[in-house]
C-alpha atoms as a PDB file:
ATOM      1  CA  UNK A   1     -80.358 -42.561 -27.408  1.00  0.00           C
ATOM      2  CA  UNK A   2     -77.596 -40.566 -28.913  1.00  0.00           C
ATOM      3  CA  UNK A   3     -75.033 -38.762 -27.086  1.00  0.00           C
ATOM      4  CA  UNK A   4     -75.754 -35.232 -25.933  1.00  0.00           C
ATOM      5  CA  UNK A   5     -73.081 -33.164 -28.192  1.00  0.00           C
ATOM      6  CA  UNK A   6     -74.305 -29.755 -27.216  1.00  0.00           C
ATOM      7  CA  UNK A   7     -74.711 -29.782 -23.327  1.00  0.00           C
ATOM      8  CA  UNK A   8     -75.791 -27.022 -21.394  1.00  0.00           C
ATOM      9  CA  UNK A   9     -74.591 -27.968 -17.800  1.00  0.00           C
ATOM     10  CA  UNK A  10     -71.104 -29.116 -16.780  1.00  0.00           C
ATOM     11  CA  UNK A  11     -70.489 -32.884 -16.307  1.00  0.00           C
ATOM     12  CA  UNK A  12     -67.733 -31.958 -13.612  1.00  0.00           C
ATOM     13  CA  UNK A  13     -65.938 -29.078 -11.497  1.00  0.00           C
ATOM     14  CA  UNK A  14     -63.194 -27.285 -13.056  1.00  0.00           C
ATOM     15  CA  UNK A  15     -60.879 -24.972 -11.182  1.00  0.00           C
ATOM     16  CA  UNK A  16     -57.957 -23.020 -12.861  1.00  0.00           C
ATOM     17  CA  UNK A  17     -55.382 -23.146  -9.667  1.00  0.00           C
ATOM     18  CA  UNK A  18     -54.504 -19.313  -8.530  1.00  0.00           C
ATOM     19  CA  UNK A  19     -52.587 -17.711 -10.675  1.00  0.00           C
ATOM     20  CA  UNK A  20     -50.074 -14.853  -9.181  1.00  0.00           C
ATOM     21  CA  UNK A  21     -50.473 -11.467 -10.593  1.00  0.00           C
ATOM     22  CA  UNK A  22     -47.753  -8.331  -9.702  1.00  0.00           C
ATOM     23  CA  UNK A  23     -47.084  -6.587 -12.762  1.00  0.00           C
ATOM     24  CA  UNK A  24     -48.283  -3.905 -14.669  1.00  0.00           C
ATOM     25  CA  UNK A  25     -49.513  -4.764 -18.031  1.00  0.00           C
ATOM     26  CA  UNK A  26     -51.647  -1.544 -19.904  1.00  0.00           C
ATOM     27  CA  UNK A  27     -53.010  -2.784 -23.065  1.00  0.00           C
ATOM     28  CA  UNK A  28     -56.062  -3.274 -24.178  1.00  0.00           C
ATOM     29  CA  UNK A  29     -55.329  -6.026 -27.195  1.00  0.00           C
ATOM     30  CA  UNK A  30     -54.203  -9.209 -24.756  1.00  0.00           C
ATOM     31  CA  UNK A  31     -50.896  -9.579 -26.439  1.00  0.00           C
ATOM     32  CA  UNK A  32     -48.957  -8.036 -23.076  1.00  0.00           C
ATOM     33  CA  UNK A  33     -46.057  -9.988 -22.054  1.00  0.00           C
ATOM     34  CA  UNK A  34     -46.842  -8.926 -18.362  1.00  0.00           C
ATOM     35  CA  UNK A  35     -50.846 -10.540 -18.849  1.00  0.00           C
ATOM     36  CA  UNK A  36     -51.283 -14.122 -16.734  1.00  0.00           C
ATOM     37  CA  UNK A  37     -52.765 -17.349 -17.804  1.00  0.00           C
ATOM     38  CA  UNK A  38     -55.072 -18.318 -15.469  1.00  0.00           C
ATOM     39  CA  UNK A  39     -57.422 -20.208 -17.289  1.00  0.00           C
ATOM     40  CA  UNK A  40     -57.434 -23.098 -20.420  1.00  0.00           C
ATOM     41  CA  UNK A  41     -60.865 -24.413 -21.499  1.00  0.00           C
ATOM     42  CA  UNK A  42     -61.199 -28.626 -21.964  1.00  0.00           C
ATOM     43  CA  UNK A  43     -59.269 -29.706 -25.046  1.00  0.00           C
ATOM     44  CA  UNK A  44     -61.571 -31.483 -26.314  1.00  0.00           C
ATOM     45  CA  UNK A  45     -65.136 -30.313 -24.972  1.00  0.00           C
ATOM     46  CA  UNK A  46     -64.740 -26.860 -24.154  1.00  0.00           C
ATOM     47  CA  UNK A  47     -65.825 -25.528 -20.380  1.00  0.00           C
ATOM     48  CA  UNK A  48     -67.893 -23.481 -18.527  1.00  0.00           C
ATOM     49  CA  UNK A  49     -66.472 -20.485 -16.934  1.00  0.00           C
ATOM     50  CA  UNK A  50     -68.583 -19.192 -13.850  1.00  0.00           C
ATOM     51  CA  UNK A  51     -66.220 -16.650 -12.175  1.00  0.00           C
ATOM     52  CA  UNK A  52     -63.016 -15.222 -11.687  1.00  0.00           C
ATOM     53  CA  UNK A  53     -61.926 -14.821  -8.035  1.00  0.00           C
ATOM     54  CA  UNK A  54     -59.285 -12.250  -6.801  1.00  0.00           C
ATOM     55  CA  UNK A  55     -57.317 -12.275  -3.839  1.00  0.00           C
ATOM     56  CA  UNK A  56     -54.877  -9.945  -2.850  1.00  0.00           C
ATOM     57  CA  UNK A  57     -51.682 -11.742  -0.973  1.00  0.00           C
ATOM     58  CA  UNK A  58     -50.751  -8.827   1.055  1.00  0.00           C
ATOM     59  CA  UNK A  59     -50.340  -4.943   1.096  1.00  0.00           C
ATOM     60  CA  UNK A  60     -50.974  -3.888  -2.521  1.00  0.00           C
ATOM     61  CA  UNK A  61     -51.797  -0.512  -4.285  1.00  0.00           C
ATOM     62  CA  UNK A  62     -55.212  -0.331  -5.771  1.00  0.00           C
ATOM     63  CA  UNK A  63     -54.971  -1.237  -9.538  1.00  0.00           C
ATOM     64  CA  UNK A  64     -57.157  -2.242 -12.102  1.00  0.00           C
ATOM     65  CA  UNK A  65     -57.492  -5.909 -13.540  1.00  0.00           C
ATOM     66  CA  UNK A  66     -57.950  -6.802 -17.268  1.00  0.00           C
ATOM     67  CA  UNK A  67     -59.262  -9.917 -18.197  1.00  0.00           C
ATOM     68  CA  UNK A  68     -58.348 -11.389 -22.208  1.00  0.00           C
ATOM     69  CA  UNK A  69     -60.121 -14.263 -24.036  1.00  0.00           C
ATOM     70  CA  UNK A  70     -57.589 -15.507 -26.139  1.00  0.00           C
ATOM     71  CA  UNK A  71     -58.214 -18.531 -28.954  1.00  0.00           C
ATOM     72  CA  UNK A  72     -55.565 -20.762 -28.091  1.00  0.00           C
ATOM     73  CA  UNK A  73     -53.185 -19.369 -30.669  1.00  0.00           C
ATOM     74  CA  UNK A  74     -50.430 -17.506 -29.948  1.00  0.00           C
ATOM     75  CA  UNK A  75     -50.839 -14.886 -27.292  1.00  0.00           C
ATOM     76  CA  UNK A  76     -48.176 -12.253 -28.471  1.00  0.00           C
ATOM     77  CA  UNK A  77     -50.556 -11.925 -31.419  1.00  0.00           C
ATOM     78  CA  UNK A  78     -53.632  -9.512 -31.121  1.00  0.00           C
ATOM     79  CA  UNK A  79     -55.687 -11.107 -33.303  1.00  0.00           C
ATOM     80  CA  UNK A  80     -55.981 -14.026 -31.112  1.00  0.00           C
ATOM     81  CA  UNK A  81     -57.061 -12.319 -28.424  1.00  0.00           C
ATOM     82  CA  UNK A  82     -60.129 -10.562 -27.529  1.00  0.00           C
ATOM     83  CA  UNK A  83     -60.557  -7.398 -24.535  1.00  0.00           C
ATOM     84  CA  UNK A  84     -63.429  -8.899 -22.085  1.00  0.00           C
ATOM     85  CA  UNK A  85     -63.786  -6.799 -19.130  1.00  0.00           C
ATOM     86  CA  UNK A  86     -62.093  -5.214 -16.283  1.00  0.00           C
ATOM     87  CA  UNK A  87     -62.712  -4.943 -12.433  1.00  0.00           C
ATOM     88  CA  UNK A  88     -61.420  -2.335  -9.957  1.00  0.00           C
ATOM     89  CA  UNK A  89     -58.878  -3.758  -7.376  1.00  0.00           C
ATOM     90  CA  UNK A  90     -58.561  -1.723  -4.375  1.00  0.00           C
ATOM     91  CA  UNK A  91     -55.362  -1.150  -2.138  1.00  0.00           C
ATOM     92  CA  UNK A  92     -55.106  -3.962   0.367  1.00  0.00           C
ATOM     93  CA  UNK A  93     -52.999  -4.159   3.914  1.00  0.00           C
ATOM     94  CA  UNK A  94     -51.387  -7.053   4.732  1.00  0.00           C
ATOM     95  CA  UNK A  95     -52.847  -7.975   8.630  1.00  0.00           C
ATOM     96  CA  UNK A  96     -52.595 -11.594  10.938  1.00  0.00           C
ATOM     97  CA  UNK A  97     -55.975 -10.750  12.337  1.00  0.00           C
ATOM     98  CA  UNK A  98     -58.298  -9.453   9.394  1.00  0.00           C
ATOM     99  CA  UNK A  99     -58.827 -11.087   5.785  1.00  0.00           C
ATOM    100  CA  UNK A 100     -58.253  -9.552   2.779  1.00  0.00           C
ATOM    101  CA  UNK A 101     -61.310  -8.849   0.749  1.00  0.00           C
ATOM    102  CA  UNK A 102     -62.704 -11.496  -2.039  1.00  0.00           C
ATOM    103  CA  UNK A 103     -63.740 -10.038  -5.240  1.00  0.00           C
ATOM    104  CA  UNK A 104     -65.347 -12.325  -7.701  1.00  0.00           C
ATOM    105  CA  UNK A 105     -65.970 -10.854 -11.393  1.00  0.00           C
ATOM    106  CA  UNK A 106     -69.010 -13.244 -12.967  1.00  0.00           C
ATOM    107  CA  UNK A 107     -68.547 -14.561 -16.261  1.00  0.00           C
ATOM    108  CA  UNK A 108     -70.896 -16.956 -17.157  1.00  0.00           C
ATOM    109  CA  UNK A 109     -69.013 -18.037 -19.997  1.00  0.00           C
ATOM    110  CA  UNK A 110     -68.803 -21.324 -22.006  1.00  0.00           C
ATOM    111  CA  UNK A 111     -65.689 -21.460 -23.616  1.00  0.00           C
ATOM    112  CA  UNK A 112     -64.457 -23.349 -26.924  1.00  0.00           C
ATOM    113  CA  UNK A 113     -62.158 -26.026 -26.335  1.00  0.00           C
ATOM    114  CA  UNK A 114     -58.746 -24.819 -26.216  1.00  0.00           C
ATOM    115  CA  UNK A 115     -59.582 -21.459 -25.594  1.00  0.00           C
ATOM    116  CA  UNK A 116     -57.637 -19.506 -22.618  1.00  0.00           C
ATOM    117  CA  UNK A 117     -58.442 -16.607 -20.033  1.00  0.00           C
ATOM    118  CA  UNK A 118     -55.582 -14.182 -19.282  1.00  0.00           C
ATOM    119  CA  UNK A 119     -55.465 -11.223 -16.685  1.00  0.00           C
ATOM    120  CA  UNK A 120     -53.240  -8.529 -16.922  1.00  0.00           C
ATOM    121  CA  UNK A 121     -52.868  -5.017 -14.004  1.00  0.00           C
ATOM    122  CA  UNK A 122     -53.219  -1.971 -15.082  1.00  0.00           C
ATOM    123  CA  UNK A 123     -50.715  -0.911 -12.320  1.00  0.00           C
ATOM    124  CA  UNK A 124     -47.978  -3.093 -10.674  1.00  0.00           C
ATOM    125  CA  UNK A 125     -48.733  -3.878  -7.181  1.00  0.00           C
ATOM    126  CA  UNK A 126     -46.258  -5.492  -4.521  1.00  0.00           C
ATOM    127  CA  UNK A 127     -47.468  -8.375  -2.817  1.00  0.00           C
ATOM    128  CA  UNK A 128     -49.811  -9.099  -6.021  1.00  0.00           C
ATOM    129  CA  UNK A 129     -53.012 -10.900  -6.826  1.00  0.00           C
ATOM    130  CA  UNK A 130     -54.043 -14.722  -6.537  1.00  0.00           C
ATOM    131  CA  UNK A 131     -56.813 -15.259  -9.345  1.00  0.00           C
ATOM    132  CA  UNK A 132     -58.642 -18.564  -9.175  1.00  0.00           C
ATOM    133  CA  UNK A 133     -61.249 -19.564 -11.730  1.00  0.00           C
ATOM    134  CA  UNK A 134     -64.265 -21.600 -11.231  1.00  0.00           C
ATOM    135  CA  UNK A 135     -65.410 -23.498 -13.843  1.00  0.00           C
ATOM    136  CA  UNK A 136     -66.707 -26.815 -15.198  1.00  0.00           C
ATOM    137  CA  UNK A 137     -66.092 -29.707 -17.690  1.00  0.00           C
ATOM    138  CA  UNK A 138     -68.459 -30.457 -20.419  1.00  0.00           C
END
Protein backbone atom coordinates (compact mmCIF):
# COMPACT_ATOMS: atom_id res chain seq x y z
CA UNK A 1 0.00 0.00 0.00
CA UNK A 2 1.49 3.33 -0.74
CA UNK A 3 2.00 6.02 1.65
CA UNK A 4 -0.84 8.43 2.31
CA UNK A 5 0.76 11.86 0.82
CA UNK A 6 -2.36 13.92 1.17
CA UNK A 7 -3.76 13.23 4.75
CA UNK A 8 -6.67 14.72 6.10
CA UNK A 9 -6.22 14.18 9.94
CA UNK A 10 -3.14 15.00 12.02
CA UNK A 11 -0.71 12.15 12.89
CA UNK A 12 0.18 14.11 16.22
CA UNK A 13 -0.59 17.24 18.59
CA UNK A 14 1.01 20.39 17.80
CA UNK A 15 1.03 23.36 20.13
CA UNK A 16 2.72 26.76 19.27
CA UNK A 17 3.91 27.70 23.09
CA UNK A 18 2.17 31.23 24.19
CA UNK A 19 3.39 33.85 22.62
CA UNK A 20 3.37 37.42 24.60
CA UNK A 21 1.59 40.18 22.92
CA UNK A 22 1.74 44.17 24.38
CA UNK A 23 2.17 46.33 21.56
CA UNK A 24 0.29 48.13 19.21
CA UNK A 25 0.74 47.13 15.70
CA UNK A 26 -2.18 48.86 13.07
CA UNK A 27 -1.68 47.45 9.74
CA UNK A 28 -3.49 45.51 7.80
CA UNK A 29 -0.54 43.96 5.32
CA UNK A 30 1.41 41.65 8.18
CA UNK A 31 4.68 43.33 7.58
CA UNK A 32 4.41 45.28 11.26
CA UNK A 33 7.47 45.12 13.22
CA UNK A 34 5.23 45.15 16.44
CA UNK A 35 3.11 41.69 14.89
CA UNK A 36 4.15 38.23 17.00
CA UNK A 37 5.06 34.87 15.75
CA UNK A 38 3.13 32.54 17.35
CA UNK A 39 2.84 29.90 15.04
CA UNK A 40 5.30 27.85 12.23
CA UNK A 41 3.64 25.01 10.27
CA UNK A 42 5.83 21.38 10.00
CA UNK A 43 8.81 21.88 7.70
CA UNK A 44 8.34 19.29 5.92
CA UNK A 45 4.52 18.18 6.07
CA UNK A 46 2.69 21.17 6.74
CA UNK A 47 0.04 21.26 9.93
CA UNK A 48 -3.23 21.63 10.95
CA UNK A 49 -4.22 24.71 12.70
CA UNK A 50 -7.46 24.29 14.93
CA UNK A 51 -7.47 27.50 17.07
CA UNK A 52 -5.88 30.37 18.39
CA UNK A 53 -6.28 30.88 22.17
CA UNK A 54 -5.97 34.31 23.97
CA UNK A 55 -5.24 35.02 27.38
CA UNK A 56 -4.89 38.18 28.89
CA UNK A 57 -1.92 38.20 31.75
CA UNK A 58 -3.37 40.90 33.77
CA UNK A 59 -5.20 44.35 33.68
CA UNK A 60 -5.26 45.30 29.98
CA UNK A 61 -7.27 47.86 27.84
CA UNK A 62 -9.63 46.32 25.40
CA UNK A 63 -7.88 46.13 21.94
CA UNK A 64 -8.32 44.40 18.91
CA UNK A 65 -6.16 41.33 17.68
CA UNK A 66 -4.97 40.76 14.05
CA UNK A 67 -4.02 37.56 12.97
CA UNK A 68 -1.36 37.29 9.51
CA UNK A 69 -0.66 34.15 7.43
CA UNK A 70 2.61 34.73 6.26
CA UNK A 71 4.58 32.19 3.58
CA UNK A 72 7.65 31.68 5.33
CA UNK A 73 9.47 34.42 3.50
CA UNK A 74 10.41 37.39 4.88
CA UNK A 75 7.89 39.04 7.13
CA UNK A 76 8.87 42.81 6.63
CA UNK A 77 7.65 42.13 3.09
CA UNK A 78 3.82 42.43 2.31
CA UNK A 79 3.70 40.24 -0.28
CA UNK A 80 4.46 37.40 1.90
CA UNK A 81 1.91 37.93 4.03
CA UNK A 82 -1.72 37.62 3.86
CA UNK A 83 -4.64 39.68 6.39
CA UNK A 84 -6.76 36.59 7.96
CA UNK A 85 -9.03 37.81 10.54
CA UNK A 86 -9.38 39.72 13.65
CA UNK A 87 -11.10 39.17 17.12
CA UNK A 88 -12.22 41.76 19.69
CA UNK A 89 -10.17 41.66 23.00
CA UNK A 90 -11.89 43.19 25.82
CA UNK A 91 -10.32 45.15 28.87
CA UNK A 92 -9.28 42.66 31.51
CA UNK A 93 -8.51 43.24 35.53
CA UNK A 94 -5.88 41.61 36.97
CA UNK A 95 -7.62 39.61 40.31
CA UNK A 96 -6.08 36.47 42.81
CA UNK A 97 -9.59 35.18 43.09
CA UNK A 98 -11.30 35.33 39.51
CA UNK A 99 -9.80 34.10 36.02
CA UNK A 100 -9.35 36.03 33.23
CA UNK A 101 -11.56 35.18 30.34
CA UNK A 102 -10.41 32.54 27.44
CA UNK A 103 -11.13 33.56 23.99
CA UNK A 104 -10.43 31.06 21.31
CA UNK A 105 -10.69 32.37 17.52
CA UNK A 106 -11.32 28.91 15.27
CA UNK A 107 -9.30 28.44 12.35
CA UNK A 108 -9.57 25.27 10.95
CA UNK A 109 -6.70 25.72 8.87
CA UNK A 110 -4.16 23.33 7.23
CA UNK A 111 -1.18 25.09 6.63
CA UNK A 112 1.76 24.56 3.97
CA UNK A 113 4.88 23.52 5.38
CA UNK A 114 6.86 26.36 6.43
CA UNK A 115 4.17 28.63 6.56
CA UNK A 116 3.78 30.97 9.85
CA UNK A 117 0.82 32.65 11.89
CA UNK A 118 1.52 36.14 13.30
CA UNK A 119 -0.75 38.37 15.62
CA UNK A 120 -0.42 41.84 15.89
CA UNK A 121 -2.89 44.64 18.55
CA UNK A 122 -4.54 47.10 17.23
CA UNK A 123 -3.93 49.03 20.54
CA UNK A 124 -1.05 48.51 23.06
CA UNK A 125 -2.19 47.05 26.21
CA UNK A 126 -0.11 46.75 29.58
CA UNK A 127 0.05 43.50 31.03
CA UNK A 128 -0.49 41.99 27.33
CA UNK A 129 -1.78 38.85 25.72
CA UNK A 130 -0.56 35.07 25.93
CA UNK A 131 -1.65 33.44 22.47
CA UNK A 132 -1.31 29.68 22.30
CA UNK A 133 -2.09 27.72 19.15
CA UNK A 134 -3.48 24.34 18.86
CA UNK A 135 -2.59 22.43 16.15
CA UNK A 136 -1.40 19.12 14.69
CA UNK A 137 1.38 17.33 12.68
CA UNK A 138 0.70 15.74 9.43
Amino acid sequence: MAANTAPIFSKQGMVGLGSGITAAQNTYDGAGTNDTLVFTADATEGSFVQRLRFKAKGTNVATVARIYINNGGAKGTAGNNTFYGEISLPATTASASAATIDIDYAMNLALPPGYCIYVGLGTAVSAGWVVTTVAGKY
